[in-house]
Protein backbone atom coordinates (compact mmCIF):
# COMPACT_ATOMS: atom_id res chain seq x y z
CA UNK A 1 11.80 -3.22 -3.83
CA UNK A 2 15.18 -3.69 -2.27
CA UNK A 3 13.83 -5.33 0.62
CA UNK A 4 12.41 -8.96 0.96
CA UNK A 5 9.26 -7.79 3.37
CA UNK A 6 5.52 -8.28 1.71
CA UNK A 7 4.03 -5.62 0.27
CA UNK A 8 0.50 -5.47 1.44
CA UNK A 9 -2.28 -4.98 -1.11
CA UNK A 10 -5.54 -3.66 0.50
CA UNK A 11 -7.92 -3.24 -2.20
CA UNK A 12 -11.31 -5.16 -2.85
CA UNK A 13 -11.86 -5.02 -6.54
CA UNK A 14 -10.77 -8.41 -7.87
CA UNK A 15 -10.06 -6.96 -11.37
CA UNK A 16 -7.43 -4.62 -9.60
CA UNK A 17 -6.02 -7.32 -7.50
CA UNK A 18 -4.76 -9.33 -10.67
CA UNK A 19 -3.84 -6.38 -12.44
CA UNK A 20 -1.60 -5.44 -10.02
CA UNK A 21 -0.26 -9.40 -8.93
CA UNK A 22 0.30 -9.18 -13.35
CA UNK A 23 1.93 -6.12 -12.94
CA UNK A 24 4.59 -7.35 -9.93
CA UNK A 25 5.01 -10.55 -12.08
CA UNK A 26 5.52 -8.20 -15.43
CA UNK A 27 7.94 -6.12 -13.96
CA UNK A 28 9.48 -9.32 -11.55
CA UNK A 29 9.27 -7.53 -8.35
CA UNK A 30 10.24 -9.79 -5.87
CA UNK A 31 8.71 -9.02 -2.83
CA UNK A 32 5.66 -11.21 -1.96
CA UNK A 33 2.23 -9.98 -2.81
CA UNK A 34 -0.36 -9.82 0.31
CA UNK A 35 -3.82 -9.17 -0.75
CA UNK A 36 -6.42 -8.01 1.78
CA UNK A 37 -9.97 -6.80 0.79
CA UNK A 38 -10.44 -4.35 3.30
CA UNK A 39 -9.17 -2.18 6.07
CA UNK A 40 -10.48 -4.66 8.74
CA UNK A 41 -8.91 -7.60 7.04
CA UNK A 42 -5.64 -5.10 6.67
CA UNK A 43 -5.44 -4.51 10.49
CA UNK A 44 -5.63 -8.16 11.11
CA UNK A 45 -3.14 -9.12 8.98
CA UNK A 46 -1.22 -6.31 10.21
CA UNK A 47 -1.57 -7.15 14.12
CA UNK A 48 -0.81 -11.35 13.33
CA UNK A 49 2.34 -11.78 14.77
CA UNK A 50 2.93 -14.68 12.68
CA UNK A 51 3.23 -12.17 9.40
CA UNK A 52 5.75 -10.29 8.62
CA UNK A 53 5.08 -6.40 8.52
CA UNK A 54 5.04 -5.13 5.03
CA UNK A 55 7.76 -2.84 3.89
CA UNK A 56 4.89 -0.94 1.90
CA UNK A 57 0.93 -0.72 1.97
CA UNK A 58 -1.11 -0.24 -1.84
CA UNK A 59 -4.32 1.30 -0.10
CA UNK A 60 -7.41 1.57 -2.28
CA UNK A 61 -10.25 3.80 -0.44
CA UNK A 62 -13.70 2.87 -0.92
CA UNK A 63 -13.95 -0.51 0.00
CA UNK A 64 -16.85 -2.18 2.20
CA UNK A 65 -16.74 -2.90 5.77
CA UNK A 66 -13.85 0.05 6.74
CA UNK A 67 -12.41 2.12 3.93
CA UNK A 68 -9.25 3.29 3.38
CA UNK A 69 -9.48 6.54 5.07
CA UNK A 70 -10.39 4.97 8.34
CA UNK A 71 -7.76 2.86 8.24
CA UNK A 72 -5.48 5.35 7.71
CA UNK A 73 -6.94 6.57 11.17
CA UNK A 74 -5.98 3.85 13.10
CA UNK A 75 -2.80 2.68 11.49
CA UNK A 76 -1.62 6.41 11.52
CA UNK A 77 -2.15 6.50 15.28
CA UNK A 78 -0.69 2.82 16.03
CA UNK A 79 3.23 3.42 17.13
CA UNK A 80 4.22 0.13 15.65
CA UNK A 81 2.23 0.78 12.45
CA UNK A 82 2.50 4.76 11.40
CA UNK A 83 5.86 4.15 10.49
CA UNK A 84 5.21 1.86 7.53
CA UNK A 85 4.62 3.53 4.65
CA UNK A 86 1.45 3.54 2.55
CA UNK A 87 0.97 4.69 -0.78
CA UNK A 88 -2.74 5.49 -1.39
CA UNK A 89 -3.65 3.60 -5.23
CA UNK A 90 -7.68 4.48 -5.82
CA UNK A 91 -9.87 5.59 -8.40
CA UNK A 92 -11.06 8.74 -6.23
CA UNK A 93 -9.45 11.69 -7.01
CA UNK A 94 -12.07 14.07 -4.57
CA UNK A 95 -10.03 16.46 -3.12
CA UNK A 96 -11.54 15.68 0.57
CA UNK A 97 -10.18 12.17 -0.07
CA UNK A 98 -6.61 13.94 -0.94
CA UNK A 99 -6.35 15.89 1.78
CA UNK A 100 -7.62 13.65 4.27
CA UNK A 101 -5.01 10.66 3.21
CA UNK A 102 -2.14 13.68 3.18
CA UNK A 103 -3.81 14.25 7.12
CA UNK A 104 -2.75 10.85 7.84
CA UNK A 105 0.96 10.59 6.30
CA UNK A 106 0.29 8.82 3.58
CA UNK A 107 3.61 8.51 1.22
CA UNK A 108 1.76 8.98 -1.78
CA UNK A 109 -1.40 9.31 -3.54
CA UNK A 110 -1.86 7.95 -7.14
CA UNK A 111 -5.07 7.71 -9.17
CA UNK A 112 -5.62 4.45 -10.87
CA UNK A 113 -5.22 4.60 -14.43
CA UNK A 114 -7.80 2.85 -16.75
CA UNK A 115 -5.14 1.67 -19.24
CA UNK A 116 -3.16 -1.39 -18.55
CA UNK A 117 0.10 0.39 -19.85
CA UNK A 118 -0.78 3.39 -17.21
CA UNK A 119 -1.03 0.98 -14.53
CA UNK A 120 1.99 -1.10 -15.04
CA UNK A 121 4.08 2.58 -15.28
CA UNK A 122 2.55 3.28 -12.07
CA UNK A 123 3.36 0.41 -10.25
CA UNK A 124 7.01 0.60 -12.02
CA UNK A 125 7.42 3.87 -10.34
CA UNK A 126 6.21 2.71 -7.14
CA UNK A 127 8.76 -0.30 -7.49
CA UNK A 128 11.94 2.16 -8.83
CA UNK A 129 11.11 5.20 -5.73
CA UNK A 130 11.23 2.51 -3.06
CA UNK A 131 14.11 0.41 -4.10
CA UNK A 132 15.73 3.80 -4.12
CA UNK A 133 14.64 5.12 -0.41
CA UNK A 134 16.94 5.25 2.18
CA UNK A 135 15.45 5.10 5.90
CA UNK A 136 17.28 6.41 8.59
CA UNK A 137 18.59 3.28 10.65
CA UNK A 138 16.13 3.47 13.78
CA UNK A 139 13.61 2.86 11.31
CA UNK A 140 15.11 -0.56 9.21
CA UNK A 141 13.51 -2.77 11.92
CA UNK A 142 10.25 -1.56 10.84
CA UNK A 143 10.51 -1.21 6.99
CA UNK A 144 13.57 -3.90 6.20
């Protein structure tokens, strides 16, 4: 990422949470890693004024207590919040859960691949599209 913001992490799988803090290490990207294990823990961290908003949000779907899809809903309807991307990264690949994260905005939707390789490439590419993005300027106090 070109930017110095955290990248949230919401995802409650442990296994995935170090493969993807090996994968940001592997591939040296520099922003810092914030791991939630929920939506409800997302929207807190979100909403602490003492944390800096991400420049990006990895959302996994079906986790316990509120999945992804209802966070989507309230990010996705929060004016200080809709504008920060999120890139759904889950193991679903039901259409319902496609078009319903698509309903919301999301900036992407990528199915987990089993393989290590196929997740580092995945992340890579997350990495390489938004150190590439430009945002139009009324936005940089949001995502920069």
């Amino acid at each position: 990422m070109n930017i110095n913001r955290p990248i949230l992490l919401v995802e409650d799988d442990v296994v995935d949470q170090k493969t993807t803090e090996r994968a940001f290490k592997r591939l040296k990207v520099t922003n810092p890693l914030e791991i939630t294990q929920n939506g409800l823990e997302a929207i807190e961290f979100l909403e602490d004024p003492d944390k800096a908003l991400p420049c990006l949000i990895l959302l996994d779907l079906n986790m316990p207590r509120m999945n992804g899809i209802e966070f989507l809903e309230i990010v996705k309807n929060d004016k200080d919040l809709r504008r920060v991307p999120v890139v759904v990264l889950t193991t679903s690949n039901s259409e319902k859960d496609v078009v319903a994260s698509y309903n919301f905005s999301v900036a992407g939707y990528l199915i987990k691949p089993v393989a290590h390789q196929g997740f580092i490439d995945v992340i890579r590419t997350i990495d390489i599209y938004w150190t590439l993005c430009t945002v139009p300027p009324e936005l940089e106090s949001v995502v920069h």
